[in-house]
C-alpha atoms as a PDB file:
ATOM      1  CA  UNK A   1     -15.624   5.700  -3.866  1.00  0.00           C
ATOM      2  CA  UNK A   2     -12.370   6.188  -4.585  1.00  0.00           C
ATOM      3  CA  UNK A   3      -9.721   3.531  -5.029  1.00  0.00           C
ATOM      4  CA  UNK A   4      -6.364   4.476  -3.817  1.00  0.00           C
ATOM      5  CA  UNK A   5      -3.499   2.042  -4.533  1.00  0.00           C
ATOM      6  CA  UNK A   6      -0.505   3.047  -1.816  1.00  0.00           C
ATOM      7  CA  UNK A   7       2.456   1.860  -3.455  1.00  0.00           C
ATOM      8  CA  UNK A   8       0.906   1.311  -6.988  1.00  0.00           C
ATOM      9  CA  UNK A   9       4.438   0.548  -8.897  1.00  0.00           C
ATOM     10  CA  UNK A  10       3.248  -0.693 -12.409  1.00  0.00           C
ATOM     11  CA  UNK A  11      -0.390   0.300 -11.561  1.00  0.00           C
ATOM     12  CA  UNK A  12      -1.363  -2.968  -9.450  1.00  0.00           C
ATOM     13  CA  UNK A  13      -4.909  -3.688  -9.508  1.00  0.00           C
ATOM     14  CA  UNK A  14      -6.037  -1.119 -12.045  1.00  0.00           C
ATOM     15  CA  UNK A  15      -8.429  -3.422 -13.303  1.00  0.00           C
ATOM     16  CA  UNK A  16     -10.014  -3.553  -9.803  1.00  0.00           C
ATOM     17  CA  UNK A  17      -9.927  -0.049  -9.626  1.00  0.00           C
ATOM     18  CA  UNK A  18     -11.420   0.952 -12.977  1.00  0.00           C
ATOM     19  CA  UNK A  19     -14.456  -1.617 -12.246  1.00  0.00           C
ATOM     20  CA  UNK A  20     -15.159  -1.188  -8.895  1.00  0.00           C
ATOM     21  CA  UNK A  21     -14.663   2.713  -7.956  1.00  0.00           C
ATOM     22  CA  UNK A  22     -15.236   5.901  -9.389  1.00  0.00           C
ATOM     23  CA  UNK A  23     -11.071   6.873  -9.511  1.00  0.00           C
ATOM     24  CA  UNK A  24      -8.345   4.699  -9.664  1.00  0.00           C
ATOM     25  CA  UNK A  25      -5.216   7.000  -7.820  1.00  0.00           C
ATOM     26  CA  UNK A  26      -1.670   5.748  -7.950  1.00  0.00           C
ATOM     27  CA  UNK A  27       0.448   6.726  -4.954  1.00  0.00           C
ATOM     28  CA  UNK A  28       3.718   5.995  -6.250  1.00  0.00           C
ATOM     29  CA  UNK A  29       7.224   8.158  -5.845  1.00  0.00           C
ATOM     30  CA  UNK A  30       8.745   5.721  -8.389  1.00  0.00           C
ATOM     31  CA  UNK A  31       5.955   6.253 -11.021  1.00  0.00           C
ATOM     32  CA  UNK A  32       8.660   7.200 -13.637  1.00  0.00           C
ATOM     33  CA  UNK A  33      10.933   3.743 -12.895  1.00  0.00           C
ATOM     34  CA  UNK A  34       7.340   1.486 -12.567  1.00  0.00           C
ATOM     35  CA  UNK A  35       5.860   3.573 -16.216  1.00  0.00           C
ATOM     36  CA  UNK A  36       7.804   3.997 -19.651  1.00  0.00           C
ATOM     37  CA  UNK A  37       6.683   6.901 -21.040  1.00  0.00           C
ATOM     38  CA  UNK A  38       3.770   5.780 -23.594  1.00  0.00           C
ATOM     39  CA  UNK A  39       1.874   3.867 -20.299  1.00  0.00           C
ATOM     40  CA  UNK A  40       2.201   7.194 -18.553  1.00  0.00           C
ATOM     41  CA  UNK A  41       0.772   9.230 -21.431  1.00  0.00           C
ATOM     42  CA  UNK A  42      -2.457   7.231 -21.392  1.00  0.00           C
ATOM     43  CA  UNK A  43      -2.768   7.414 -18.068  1.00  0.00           C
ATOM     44  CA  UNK A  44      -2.911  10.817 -17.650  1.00  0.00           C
ATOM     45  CA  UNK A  45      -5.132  11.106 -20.427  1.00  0.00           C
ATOM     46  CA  UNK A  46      -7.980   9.112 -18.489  1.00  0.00           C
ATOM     47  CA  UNK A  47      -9.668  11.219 -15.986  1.00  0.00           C
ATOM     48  CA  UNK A  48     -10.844   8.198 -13.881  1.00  0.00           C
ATOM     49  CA  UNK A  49      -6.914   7.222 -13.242  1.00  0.00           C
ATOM     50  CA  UNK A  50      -5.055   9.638 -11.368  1.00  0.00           C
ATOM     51  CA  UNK A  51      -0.961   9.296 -10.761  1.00  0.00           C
ATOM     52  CA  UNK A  52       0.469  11.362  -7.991  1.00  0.00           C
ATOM     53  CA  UNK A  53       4.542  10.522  -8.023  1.00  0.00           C
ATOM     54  CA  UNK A  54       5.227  11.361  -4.214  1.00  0.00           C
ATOM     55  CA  UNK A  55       5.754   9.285  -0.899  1.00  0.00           C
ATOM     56  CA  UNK A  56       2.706   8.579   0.728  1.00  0.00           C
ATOM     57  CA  UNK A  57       3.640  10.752   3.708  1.00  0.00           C
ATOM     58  CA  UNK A  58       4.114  14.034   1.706  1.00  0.00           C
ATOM     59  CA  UNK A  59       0.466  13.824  -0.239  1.00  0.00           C
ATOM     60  CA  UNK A  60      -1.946  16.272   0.690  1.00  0.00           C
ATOM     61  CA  UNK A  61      -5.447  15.987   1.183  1.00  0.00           C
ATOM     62  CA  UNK A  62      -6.599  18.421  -1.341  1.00  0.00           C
ATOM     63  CA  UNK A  63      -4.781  16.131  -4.230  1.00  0.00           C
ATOM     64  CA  UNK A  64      -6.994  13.017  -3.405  1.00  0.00           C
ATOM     65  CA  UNK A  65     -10.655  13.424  -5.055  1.00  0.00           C
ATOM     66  CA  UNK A  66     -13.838  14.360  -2.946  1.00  0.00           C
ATOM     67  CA  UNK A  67     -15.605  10.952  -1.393  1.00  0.00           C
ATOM     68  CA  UNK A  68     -14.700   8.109   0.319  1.00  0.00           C
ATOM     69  CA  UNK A  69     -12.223   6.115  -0.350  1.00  0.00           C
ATOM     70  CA  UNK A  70     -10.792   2.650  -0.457  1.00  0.00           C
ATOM     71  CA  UNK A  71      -6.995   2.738   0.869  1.00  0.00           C
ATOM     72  CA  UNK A  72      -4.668  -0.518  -0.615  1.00  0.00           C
ATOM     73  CA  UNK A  73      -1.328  -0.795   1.005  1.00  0.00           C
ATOM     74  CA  UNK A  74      -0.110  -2.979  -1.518  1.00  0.00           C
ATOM     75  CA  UNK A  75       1.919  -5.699  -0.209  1.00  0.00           C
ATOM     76  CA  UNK A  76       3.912  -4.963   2.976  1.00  0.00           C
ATOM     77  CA  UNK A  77       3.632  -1.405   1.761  1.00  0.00           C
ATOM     78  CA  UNK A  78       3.016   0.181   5.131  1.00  0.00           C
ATOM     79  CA  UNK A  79       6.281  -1.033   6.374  1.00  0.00           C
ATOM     80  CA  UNK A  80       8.443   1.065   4.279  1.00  0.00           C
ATOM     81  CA  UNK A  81       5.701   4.078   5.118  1.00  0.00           C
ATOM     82  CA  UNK A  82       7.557   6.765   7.906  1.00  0.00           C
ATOM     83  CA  UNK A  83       5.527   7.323  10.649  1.00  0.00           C
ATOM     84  CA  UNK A  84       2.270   5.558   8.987  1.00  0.00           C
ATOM     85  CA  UNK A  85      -0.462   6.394  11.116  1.00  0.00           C
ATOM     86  CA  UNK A  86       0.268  10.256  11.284  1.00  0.00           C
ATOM     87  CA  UNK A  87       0.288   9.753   7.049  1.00  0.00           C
ATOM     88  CA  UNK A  88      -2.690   7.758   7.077  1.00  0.00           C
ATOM     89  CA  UNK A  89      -4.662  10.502   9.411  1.00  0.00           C
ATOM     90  CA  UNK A  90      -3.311  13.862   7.790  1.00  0.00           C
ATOM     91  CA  UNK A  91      -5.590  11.936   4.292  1.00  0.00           C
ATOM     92  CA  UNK A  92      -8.603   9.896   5.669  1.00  0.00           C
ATOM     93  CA  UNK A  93     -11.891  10.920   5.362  1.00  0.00           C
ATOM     94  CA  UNK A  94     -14.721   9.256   8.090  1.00  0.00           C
ATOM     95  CA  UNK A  95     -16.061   6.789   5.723  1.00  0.00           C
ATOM     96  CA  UNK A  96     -12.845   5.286   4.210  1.00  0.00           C
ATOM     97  CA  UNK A  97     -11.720   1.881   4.036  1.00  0.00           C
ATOM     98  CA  UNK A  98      -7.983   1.003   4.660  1.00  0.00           C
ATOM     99  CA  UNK A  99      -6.519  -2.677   3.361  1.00  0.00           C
ATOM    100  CA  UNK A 100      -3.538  -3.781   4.500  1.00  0.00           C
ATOM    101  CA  UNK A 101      -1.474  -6.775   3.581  1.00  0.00           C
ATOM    102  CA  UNK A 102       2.006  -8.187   4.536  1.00  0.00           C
ATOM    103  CA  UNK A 103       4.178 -11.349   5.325  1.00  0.00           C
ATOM    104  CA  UNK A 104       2.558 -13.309   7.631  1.00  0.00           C
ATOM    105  CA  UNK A 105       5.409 -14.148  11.113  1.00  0.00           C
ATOM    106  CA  UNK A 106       4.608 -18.021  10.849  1.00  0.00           C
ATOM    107  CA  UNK A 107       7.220 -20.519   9.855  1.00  0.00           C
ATOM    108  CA  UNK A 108       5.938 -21.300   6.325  1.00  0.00           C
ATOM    109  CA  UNK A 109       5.869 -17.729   5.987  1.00  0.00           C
ATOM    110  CA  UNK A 110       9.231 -17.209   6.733  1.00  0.00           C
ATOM    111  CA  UNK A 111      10.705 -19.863   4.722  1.00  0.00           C
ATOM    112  CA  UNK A 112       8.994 -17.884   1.314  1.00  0.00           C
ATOM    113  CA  UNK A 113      10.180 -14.771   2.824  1.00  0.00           C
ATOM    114  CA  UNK A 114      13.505 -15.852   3.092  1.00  0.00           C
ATOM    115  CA  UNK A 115      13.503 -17.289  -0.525  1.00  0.00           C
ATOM    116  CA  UNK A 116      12.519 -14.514  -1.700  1.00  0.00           C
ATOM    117  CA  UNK A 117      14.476 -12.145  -0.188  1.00  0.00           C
ATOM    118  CA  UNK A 118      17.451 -14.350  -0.817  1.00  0.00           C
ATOM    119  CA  UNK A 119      16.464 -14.621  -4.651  1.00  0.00           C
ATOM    120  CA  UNK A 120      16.350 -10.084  -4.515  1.00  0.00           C
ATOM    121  CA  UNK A 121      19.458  -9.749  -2.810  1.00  0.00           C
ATOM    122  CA  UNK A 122      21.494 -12.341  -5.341  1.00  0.00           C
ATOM    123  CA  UNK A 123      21.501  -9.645  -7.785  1.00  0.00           C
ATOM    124  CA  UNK A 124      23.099  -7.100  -5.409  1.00  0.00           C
ATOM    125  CA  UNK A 125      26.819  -6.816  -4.058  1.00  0.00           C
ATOM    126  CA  UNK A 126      25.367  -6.451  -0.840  1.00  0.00           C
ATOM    127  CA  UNK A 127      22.365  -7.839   1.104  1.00  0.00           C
ATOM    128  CA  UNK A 128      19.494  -4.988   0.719  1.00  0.00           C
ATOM    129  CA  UNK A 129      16.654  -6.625   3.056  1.00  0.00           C
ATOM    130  CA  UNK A 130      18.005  -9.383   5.510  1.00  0.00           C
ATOM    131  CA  UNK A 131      14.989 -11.669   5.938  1.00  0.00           C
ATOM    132  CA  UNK A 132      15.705 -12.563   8.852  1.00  0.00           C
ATOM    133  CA  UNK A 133      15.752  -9.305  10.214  1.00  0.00           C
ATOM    134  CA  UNK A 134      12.679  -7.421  10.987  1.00  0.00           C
ATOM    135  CA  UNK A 135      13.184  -4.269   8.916  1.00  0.00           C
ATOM    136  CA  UNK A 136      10.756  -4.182   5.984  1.00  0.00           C
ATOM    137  CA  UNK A 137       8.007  -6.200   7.827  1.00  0.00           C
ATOM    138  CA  UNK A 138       4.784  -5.258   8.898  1.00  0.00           C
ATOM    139  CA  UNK A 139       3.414  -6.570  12.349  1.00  0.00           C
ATOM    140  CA  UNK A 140      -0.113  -5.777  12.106  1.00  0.00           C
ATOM    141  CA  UNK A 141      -0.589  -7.225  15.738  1.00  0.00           C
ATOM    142  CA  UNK A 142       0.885  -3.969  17.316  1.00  0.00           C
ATOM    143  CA  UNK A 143      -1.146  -1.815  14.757  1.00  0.00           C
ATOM    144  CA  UNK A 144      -2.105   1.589  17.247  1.00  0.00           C
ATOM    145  CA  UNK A 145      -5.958   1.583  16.221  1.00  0.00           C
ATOM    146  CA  UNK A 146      -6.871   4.169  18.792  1.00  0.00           C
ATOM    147  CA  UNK A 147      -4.321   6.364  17.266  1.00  0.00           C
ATOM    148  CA  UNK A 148      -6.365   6.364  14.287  1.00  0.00           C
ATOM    149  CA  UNK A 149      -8.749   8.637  13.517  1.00  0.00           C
ATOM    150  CA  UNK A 150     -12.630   7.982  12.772  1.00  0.00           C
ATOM    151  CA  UNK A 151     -11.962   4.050  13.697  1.00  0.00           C
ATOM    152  CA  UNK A 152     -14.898   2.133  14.013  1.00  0.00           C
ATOM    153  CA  UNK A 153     -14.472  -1.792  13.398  1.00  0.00           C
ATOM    154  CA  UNK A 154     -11.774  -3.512  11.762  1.00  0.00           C
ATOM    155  CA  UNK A 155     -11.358  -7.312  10.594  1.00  0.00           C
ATOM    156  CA  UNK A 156      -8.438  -9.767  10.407  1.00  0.00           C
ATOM    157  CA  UNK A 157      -7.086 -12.187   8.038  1.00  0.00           C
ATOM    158  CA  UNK A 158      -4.519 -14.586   8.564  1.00  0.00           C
ATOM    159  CA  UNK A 159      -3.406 -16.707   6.073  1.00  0.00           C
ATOM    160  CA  UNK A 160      -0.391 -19.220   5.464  1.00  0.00           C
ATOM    161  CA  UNK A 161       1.679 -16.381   4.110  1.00  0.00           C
ATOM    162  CA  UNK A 162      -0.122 -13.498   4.179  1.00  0.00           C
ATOM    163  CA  UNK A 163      -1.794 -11.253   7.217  1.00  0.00           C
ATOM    164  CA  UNK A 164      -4.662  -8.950   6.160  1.00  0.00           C
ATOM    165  CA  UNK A 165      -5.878  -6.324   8.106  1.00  0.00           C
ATOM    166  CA  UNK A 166      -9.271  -3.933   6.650  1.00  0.00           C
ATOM    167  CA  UNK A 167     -10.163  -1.195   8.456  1.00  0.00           C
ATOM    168  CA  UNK A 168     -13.518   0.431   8.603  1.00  0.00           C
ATOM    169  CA  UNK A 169     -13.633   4.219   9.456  1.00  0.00           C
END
């Protein structure tokens, strides 16, 4: 299996990758911000690691390696995704696992978005992500699984802060 890491930025759970799959792929349009160029040299050197530098919704299916894979939407990834669940379908493969994660809507999780949000935006002359607003979050309650192809099962974790959603295909 394949271990894809959707929004990989510094390479996020490599490790994981490396131990547990047969390829660890990096989705990741900002590879050349997240990488200095010595990291991004080795990487490309390892044939188990592959980086593709390209929003999710613009990879094609012939760049992701033959077998199943495991899909990680790092966290609150899939908000920031265009139209996600055309993306998701133009690459999956009947077999494939999709992980989701993102902010959780109860109170405590609110009050660490907001923190952190506020502690981003200090650094800025403008606000970049209100947290109050809902732009940037993920409400995996309305996710459209019968616009997904090959869905079978899927399961549900809620947490204090975070909601995690695995798909089976």
């Amino acid at each position: 299996m394949n271990f894809i890491a959707v929004g990989a930025g510094e390479l996020w759970y490599l490790k994981y990758g490396l131990k547990y799959a047969n390829k660890y792929i990096s989705i990741e349009p900002l590879t050349k911000i997240f990488l200095n160029d010595s990291i991004e040299y080795l990487a490309k050197q390892m044939k188990n690691i592959i980086l593709i530098e390209k929003m999710f919704g613009d990879v094609k299916k012939d760049e992701i390696p033959e077998g199943n894979s495991l899909y990680v939407f790092l966290f609150n990834i899939l908000a920031y995704i265009e139209n996600p669940i055309p993306a998701i379908n133009k690459l999956l493969r009947e077999g494939d696992i999709l992980f989701i994660s993102a902010w959780n809507t109860k109170k405590r999780a609110k009050v660490v978005r907001k923190r952190y949000f506020n502690y981003l935006n200090k650094f800025e002359k403008q606000v970049v992500i209100d947290p109050e607003e809902s732009v940037g979050l993920c409400y995996l309650d309305h996710f459209l699984f019968e616009s997904l192809k090959y869905y079978k099962r899927h399961k549900r974790m809620t947490g204090k802060i975070t909601d995690i959603l695995i798909i089976y295909t």
